[in-house]
N, C-alpha and C. Protein backbone atom coordinates (compact mmCIF):
# COMPACT_ATOMS: atom_id res chain seq x y z
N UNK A 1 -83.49 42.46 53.16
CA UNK A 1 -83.65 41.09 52.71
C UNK A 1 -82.35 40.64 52.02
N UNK A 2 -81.97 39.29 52.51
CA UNK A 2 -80.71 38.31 51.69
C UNK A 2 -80.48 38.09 50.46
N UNK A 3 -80.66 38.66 49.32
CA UNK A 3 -81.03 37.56 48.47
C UNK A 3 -79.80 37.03 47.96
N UNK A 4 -78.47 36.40 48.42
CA UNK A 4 -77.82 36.48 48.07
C UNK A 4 -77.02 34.81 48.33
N UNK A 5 -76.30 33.97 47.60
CA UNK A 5 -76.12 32.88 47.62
C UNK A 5 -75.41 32.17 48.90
N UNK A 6 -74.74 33.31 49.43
CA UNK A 6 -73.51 33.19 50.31
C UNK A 6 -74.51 32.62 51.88
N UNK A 7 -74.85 31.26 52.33
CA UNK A 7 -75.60 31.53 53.21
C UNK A 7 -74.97 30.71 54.15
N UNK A 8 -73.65 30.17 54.02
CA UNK A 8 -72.96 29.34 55.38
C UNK A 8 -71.88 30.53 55.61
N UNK A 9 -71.55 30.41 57.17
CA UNK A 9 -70.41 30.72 57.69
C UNK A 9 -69.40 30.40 58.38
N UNK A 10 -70.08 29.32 58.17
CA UNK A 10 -69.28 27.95 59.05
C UNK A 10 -69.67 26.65 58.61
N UNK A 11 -68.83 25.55 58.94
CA UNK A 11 -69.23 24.25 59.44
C UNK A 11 -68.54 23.58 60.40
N UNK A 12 -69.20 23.28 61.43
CA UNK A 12 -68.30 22.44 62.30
C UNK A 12 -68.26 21.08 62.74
N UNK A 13 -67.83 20.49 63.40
CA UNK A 13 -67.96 19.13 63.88
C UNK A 13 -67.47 19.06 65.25
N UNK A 14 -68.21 19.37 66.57
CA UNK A 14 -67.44 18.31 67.53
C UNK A 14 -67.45 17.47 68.47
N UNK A 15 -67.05 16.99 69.16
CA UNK A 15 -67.51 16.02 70.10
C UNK A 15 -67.92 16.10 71.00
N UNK A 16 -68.37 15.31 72.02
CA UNK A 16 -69.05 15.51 73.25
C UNK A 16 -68.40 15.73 74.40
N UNK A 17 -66.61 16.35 74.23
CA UNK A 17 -66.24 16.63 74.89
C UNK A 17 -65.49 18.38 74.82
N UNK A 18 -66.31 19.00 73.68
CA UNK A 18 -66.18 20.05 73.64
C UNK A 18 -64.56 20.15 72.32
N UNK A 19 -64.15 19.12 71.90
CA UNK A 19 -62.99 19.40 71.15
C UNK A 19 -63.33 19.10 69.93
N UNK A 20 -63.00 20.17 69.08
CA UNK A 20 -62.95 20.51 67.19
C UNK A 20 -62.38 19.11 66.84
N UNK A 21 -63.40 18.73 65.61
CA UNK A 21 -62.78 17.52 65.11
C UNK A 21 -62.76 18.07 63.19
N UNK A 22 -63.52 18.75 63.16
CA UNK A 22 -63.55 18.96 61.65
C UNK A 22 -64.43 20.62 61.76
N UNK A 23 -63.18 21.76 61.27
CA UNK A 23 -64.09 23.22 61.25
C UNK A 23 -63.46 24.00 60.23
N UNK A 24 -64.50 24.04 59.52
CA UNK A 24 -64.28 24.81 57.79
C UNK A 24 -65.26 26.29 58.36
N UNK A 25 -64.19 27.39 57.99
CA UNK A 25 -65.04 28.63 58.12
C UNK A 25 -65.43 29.30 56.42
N UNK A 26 -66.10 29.95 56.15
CA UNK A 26 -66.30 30.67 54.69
C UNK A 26 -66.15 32.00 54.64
N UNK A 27 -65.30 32.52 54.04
CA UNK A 27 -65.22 33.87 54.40
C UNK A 27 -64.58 34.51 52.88
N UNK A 28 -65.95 33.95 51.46
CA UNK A 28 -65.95 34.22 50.79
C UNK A 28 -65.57 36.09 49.88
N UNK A 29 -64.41 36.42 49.10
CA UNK A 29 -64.47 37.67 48.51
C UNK A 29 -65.44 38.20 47.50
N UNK A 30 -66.28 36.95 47.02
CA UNK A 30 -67.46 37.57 46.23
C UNK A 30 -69.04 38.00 47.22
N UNK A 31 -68.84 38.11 48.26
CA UNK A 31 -70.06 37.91 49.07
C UNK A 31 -70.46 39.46 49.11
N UNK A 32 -71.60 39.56 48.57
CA UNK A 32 -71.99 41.31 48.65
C UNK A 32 -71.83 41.81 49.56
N UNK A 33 -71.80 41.38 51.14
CA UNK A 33 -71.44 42.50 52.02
C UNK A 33 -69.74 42.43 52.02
N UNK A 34 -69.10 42.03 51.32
CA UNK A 34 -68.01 42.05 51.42
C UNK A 34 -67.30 41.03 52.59
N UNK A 35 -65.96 40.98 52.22
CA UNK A 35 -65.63 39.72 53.11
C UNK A 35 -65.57 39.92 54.55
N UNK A 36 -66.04 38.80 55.30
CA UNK A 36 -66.58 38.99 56.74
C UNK A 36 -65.53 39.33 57.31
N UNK A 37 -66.00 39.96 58.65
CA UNK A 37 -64.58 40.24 59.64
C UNK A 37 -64.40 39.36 60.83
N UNK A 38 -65.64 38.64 61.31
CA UNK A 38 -65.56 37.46 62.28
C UNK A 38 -65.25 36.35 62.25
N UNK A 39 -64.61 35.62 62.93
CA UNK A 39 -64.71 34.71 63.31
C UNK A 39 -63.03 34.34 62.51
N UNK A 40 -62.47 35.34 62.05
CA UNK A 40 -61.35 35.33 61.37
C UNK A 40 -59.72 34.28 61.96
N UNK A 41 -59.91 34.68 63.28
CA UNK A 41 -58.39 34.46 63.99
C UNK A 41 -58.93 32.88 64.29
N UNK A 42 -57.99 32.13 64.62
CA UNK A 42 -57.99 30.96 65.45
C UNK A 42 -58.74 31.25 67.07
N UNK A 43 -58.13 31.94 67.35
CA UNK A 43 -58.31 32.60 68.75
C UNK A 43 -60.42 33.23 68.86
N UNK A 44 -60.45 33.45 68.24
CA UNK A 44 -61.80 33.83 67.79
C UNK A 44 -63.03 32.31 67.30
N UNK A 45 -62.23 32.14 66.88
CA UNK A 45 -63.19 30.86 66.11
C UNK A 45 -63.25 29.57 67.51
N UNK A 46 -61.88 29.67 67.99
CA UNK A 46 -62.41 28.19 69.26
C UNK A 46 -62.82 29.22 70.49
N UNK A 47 -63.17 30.03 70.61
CA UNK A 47 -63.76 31.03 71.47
C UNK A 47 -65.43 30.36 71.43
N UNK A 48 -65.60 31.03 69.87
CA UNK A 48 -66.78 30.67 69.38
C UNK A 48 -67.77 29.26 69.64
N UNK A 49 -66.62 28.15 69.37
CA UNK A 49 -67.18 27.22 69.68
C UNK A 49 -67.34 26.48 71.10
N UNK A 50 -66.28 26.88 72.00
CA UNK A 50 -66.20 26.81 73.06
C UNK A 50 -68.10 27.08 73.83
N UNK A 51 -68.16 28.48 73.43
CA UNK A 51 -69.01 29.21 73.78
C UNK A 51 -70.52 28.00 73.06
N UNK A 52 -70.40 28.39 71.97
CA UNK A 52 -71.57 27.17 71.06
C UNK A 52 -71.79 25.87 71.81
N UNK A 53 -70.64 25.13 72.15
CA UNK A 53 -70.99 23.96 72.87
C UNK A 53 -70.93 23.69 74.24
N UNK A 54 -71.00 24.46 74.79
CA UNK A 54 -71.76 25.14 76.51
C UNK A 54 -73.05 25.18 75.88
N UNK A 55 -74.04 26.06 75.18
CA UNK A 55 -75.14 25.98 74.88
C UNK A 55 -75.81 24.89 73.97
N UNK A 56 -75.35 24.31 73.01
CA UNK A 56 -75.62 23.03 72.68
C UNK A 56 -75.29 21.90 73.40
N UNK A 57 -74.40 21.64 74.20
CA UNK A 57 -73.98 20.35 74.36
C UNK A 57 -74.93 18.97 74.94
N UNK A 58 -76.14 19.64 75.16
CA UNK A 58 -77.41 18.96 75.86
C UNK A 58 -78.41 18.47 74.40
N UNK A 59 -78.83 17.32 74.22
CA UNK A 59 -79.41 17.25 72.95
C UNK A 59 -81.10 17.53 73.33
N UNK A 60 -81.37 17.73 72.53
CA UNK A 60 -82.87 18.34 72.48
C UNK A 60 -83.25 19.56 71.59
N UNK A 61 -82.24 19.87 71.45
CA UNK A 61 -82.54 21.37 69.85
C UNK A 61 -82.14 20.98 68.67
N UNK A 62 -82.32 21.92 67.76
CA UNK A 62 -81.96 21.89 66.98
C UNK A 62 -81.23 23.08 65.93
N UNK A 63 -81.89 24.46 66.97
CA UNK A 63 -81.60 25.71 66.02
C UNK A 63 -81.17 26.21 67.35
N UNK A 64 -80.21 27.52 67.28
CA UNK A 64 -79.94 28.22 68.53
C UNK A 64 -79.15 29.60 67.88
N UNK A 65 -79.57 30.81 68.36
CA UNK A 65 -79.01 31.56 67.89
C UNK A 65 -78.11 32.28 69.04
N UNK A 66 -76.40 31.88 68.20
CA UNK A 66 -75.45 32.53 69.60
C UNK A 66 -74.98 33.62 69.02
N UNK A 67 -74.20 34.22 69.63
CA UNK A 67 -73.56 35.55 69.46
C UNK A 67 -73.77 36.24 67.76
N UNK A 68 -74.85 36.56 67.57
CA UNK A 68 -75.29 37.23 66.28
C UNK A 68 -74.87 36.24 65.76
N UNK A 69 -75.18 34.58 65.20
CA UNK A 69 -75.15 33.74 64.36
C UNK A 69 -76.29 32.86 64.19
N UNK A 70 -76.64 32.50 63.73
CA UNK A 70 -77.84 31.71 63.82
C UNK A 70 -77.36 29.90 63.27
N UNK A 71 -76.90 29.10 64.48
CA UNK A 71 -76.82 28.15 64.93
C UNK A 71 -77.61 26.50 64.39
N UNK A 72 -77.60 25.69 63.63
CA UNK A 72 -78.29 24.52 63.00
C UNK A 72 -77.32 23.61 63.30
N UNK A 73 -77.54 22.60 64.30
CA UNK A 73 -77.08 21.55 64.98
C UNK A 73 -77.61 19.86 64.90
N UNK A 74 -76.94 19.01 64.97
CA UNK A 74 -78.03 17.74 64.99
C UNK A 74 -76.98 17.01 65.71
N UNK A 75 -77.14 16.12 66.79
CA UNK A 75 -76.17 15.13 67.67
C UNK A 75 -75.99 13.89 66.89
N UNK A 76 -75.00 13.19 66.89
CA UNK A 76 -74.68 11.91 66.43
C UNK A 76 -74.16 11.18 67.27
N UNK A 77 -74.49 9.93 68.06
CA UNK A 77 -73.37 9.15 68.84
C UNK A 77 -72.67 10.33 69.08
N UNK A 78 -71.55 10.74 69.08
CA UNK A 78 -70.38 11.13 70.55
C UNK A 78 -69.91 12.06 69.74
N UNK A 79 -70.57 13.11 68.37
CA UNK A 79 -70.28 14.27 67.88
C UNK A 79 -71.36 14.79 67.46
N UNK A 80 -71.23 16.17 67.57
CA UNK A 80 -72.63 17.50 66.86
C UNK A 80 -71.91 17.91 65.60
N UNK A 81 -72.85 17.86 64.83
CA UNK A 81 -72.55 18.53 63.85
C UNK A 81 -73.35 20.24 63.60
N UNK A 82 -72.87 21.13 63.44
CA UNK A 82 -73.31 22.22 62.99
C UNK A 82 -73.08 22.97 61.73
N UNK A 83 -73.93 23.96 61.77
CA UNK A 83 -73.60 25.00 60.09
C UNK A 83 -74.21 26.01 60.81
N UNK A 84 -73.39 27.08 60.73
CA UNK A 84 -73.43 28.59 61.14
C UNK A 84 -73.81 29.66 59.96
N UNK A 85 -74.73 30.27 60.12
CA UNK A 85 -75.10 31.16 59.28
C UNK A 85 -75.29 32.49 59.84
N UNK A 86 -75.82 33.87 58.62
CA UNK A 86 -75.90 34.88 59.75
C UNK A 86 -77.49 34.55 59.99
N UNK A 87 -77.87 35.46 61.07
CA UNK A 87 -79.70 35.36 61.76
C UNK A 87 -80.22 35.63 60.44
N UNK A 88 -80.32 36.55 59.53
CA UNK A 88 -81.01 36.69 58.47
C UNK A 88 -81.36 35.59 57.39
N UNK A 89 -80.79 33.98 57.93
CA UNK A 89 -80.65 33.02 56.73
C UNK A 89 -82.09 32.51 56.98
N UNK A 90 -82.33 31.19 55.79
CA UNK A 90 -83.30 30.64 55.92
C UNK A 90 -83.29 29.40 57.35
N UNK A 91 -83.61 29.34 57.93
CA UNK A 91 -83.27 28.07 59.21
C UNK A 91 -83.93 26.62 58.37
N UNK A 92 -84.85 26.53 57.43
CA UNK A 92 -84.68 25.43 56.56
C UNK A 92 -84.24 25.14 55.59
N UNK A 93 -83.42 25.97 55.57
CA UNK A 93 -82.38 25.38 53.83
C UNK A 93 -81.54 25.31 54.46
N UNK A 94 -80.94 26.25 55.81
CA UNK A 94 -79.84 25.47 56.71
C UNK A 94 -79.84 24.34 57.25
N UNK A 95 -80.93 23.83 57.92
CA UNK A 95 -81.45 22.48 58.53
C UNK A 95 -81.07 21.53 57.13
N UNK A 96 -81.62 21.89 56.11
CA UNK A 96 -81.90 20.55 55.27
C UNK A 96 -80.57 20.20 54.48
N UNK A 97 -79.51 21.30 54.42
CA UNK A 97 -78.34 20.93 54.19
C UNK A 97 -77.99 20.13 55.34
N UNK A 98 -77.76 20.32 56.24
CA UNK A 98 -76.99 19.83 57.31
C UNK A 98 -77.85 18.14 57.45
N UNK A 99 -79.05 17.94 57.46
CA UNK A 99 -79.96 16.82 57.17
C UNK A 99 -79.06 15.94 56.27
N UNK A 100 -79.23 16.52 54.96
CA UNK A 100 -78.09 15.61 53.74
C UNK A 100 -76.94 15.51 54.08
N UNK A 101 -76.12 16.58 54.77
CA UNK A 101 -75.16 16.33 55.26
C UNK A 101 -74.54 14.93 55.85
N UNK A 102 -75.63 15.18 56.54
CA UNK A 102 -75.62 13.87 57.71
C UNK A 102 -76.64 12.31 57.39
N UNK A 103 -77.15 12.47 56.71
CA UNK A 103 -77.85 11.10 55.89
C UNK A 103 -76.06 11.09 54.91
N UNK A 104 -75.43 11.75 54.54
CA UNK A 104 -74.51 11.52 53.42
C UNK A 104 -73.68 10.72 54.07
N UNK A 105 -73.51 11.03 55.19
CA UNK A 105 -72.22 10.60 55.90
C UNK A 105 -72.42 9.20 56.62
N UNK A 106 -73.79 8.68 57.07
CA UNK A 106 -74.34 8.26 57.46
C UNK A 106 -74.10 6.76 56.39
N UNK A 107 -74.55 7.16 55.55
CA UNK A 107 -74.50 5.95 54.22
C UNK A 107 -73.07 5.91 53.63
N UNK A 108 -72.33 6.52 53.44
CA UNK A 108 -71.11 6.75 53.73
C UNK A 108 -70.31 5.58 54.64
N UNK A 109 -70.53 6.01 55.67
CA UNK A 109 -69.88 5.25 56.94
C UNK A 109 -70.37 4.37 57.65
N UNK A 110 -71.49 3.51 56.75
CA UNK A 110 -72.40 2.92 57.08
C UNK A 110 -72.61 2.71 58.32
N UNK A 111 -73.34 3.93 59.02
CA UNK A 111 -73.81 4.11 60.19
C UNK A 111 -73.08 4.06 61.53
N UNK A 112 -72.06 4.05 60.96
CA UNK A 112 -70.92 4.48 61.90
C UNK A 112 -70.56 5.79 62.39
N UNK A 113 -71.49 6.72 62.28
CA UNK A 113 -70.74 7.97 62.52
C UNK A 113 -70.38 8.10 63.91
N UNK A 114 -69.26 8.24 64.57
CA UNK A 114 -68.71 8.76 66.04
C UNK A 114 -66.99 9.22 65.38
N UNK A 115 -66.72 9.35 66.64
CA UNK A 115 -65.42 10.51 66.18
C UNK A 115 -64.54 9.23 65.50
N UNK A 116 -64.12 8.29 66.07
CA UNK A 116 -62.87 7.35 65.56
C UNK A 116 -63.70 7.02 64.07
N UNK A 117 -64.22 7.02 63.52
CA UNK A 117 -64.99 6.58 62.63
C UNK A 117 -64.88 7.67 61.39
N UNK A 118 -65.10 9.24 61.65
CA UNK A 118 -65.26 10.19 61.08
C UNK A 118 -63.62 10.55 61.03
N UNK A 119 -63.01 10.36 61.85
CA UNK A 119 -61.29 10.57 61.58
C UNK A 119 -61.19 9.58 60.50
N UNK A 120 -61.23 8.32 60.86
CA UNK A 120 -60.35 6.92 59.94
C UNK A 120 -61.16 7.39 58.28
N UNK A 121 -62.21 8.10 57.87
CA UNK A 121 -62.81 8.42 57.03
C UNK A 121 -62.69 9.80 56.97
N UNK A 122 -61.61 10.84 57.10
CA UNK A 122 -61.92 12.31 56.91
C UNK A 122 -61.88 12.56 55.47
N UNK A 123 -61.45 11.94 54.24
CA UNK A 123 -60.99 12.25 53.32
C UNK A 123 -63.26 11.89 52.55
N UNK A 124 -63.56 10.75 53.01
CA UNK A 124 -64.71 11.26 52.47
C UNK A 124 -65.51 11.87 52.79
N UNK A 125 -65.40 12.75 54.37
CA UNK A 125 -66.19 13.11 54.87
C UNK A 125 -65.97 14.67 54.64
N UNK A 126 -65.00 15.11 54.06
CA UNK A 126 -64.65 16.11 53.30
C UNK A 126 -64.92 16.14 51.94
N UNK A 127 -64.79 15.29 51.49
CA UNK A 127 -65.92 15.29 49.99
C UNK A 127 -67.13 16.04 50.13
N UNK A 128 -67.80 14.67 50.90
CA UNK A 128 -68.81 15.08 51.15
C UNK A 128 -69.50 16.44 51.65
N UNK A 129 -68.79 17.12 52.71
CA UNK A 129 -68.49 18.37 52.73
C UNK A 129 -68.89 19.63 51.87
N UNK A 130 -67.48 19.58 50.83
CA UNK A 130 -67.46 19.94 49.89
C UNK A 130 -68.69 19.71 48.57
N UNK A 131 -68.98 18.55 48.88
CA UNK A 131 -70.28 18.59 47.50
C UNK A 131 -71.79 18.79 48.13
N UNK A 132 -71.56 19.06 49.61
CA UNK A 132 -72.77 20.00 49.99
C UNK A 132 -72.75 21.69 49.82
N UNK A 133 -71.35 21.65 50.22
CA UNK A 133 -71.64 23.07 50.72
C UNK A 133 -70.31 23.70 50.13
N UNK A 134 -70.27 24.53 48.79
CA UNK A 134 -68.79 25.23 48.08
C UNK A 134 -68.98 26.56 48.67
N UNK A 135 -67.74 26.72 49.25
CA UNK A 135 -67.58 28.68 49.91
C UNK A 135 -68.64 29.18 50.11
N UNK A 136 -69.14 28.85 51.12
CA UNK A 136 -70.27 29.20 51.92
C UNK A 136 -71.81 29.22 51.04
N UNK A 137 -71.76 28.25 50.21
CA UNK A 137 -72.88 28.34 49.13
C UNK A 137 -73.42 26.89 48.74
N UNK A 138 -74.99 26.79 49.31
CA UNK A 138 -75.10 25.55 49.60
C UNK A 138 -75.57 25.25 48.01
N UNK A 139 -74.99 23.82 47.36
CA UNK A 139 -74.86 23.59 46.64
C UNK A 139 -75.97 21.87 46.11
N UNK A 140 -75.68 21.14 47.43
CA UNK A 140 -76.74 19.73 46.81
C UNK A 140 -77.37 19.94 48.60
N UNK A 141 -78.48 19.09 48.00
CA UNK A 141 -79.63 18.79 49.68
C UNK A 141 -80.19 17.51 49.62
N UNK A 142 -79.75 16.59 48.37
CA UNK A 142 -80.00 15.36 48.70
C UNK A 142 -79.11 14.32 49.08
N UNK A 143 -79.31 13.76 49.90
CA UNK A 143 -78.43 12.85 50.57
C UNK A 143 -77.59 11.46 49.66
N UNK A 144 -78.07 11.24 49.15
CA UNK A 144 -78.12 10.03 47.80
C UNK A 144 -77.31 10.61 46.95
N UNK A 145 -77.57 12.03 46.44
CA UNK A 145 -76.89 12.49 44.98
C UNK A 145 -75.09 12.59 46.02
N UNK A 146 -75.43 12.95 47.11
CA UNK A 146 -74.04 13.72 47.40
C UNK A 146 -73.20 12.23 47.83
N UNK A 147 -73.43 11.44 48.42
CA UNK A 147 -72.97 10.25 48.63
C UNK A 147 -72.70 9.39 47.56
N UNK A 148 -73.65 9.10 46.55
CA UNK A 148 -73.49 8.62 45.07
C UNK A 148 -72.33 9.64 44.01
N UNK A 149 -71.42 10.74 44.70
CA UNK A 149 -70.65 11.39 43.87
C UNK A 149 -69.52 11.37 44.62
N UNK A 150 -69.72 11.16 46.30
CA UNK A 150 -68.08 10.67 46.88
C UNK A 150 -68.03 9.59 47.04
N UNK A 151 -68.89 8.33 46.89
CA UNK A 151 -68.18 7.03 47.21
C UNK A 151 -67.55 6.49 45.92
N UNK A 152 -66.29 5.79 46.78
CA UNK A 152 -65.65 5.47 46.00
C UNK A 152 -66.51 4.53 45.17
N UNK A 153 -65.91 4.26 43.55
CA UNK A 153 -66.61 3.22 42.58
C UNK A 153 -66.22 2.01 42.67
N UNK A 154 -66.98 1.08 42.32
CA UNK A 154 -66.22 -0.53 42.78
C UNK A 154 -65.48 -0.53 41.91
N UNK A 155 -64.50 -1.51 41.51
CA UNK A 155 -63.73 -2.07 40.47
C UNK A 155 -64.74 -2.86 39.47
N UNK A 156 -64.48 -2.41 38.13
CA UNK A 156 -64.99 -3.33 37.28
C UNK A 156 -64.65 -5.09 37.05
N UNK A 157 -64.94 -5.22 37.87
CA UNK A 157 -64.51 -6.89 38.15
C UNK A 157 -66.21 -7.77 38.14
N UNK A 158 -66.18 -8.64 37.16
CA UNK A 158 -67.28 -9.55 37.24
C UNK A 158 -67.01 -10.77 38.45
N UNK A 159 -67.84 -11.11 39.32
CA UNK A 159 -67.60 -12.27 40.03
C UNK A 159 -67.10 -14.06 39.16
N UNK A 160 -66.31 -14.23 39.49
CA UNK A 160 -65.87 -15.45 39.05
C UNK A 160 -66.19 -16.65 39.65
N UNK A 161 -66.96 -17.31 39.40
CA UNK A 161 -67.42 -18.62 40.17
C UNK A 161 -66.47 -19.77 39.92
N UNK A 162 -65.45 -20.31 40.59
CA UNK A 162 -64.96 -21.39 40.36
C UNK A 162 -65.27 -22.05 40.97
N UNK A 163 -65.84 -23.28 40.09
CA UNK A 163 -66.32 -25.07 40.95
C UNK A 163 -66.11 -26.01 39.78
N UNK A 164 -66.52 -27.33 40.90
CA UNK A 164 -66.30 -28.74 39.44
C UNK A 164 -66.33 -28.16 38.06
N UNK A 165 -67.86 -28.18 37.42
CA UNK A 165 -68.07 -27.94 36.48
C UNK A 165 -66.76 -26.83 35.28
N UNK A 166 -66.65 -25.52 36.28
CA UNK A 166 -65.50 -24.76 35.35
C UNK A 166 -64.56 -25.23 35.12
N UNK A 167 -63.83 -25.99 36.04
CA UNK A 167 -62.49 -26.55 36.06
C UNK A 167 -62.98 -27.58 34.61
N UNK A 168 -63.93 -28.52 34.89
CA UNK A 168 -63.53 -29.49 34.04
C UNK A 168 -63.98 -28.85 32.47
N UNK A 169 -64.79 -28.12 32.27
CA UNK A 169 -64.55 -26.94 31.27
C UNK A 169 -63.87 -27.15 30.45
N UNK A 170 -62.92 -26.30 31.55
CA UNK A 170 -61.21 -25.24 30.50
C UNK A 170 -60.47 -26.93 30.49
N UNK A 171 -60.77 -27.99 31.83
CA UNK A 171 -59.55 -28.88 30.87
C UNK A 171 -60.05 -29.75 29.84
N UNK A 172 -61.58 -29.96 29.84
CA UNK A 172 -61.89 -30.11 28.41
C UNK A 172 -61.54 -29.56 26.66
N UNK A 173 -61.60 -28.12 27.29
CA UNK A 173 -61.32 -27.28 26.34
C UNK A 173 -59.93 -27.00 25.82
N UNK A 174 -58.91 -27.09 26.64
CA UNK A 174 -57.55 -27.67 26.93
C UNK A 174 -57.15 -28.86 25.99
N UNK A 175 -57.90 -29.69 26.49
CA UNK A 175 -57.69 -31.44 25.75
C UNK A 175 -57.60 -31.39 24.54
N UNK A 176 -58.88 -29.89 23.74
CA UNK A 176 -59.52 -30.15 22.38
C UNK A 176 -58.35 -30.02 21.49
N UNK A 177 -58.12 -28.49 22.26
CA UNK A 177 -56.78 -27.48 21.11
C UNK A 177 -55.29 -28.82 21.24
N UNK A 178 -54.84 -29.67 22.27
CA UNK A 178 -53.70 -29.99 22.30
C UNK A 178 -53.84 -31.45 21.62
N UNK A 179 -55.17 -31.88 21.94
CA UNK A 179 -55.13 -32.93 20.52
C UNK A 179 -55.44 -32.36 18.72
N UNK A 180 -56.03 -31.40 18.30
CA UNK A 180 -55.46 -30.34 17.95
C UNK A 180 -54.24 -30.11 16.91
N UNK A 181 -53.44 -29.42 17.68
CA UNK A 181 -52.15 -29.33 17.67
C UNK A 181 -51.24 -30.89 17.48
N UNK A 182 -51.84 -31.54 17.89
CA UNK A 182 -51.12 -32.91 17.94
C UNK A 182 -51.21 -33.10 16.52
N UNK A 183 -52.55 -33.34 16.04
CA UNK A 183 -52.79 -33.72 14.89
C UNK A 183 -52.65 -33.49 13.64
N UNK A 184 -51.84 -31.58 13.81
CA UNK A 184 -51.41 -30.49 12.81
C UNK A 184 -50.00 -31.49 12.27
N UNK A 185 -49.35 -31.99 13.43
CA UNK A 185 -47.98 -32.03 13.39
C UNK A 185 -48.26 -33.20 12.84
């Protein structure tokens, strides 16, 4: 039995034409079995996915277990997103990260997710990323908290209504101080 925090080994992103758009591997030194030996090289890892999206590339699943990994996928417009774990993980705490994941990104990019979309936005979509999932250790699962901590904040700016009324206002208010002043002198 797992009991141990370390439960991603991947994340990937790619398109529907089989090419990496966004792939973070974890190959944490605190992980009790010690640090992994797969999936290490470049050469190894687009092997991997190569292989992954021959068997995913058809939508209709959702879990798939490839070459001793256990596989959590969801399609978007014209990219899959996945999270790789080993077979021993939970398949719903993997699912439900990857769920927030993708509600995050979703509200995020207001419903824009496809590849030109997820490029022109990689910087929050790596946030986001990151405030799901730290070195292979899933960290938030709600979609709201993780999106409400990478979007950017508005500017503190109150709306300014200018019409008749303001204008004649300030040159009322204008008139008061310079007759005023007139009257000092």
């Amino acid at each position: 039995m797992n009991l141990s925090l370390y439960t991603i080994t991947a994340f990937l992103i790619i398109d529907t034409d089989g090419h990496r758009v966004l792939a973070k591997y974890y190959h944490p030194k605190g992980h009790p079995n010690g640090e992994s030996k797969k999936l290490t090289t470049l050469k190894e890892q687009r092997a991997f996915e190569k292989g992954l999206f021959q068997k995913t590339k058809k939508a209709g699943g959702d879990i798939i277990l490839y070459d001793s990994h256990l596989a959590v996928y969801k399609h978007s417009l014209d990219l899959i997103f996945y999270i790789i774990g080993d077979p021993s993980e939970n398949e719903l705490m993997l699912h439900s990260a990857l769920i927030a994941f993708s509600d995050a990104v979703h509200m995020l990019l207001r419903n824009q997710v496809e590849k030109r979309g997820v490029l022109e936005n990689l910087d929050l979509v790596l946030l986001c990323l990151d405030e799901t999932i730290d070195d292979g250790i899933i960290v938030e699962t709600d979609s709201t908290t993780i999106a409400s901590r990478v979007s950017r904040p508005k500017a503190d700016t109150t709306d300014i209504v200018i019409n008749e009324q303001t204008l004649l206002s300030a040159y009322q208010t204008v008139k008061e101080k310079m007759q005023q002043r007139i009257g000092q002198l």
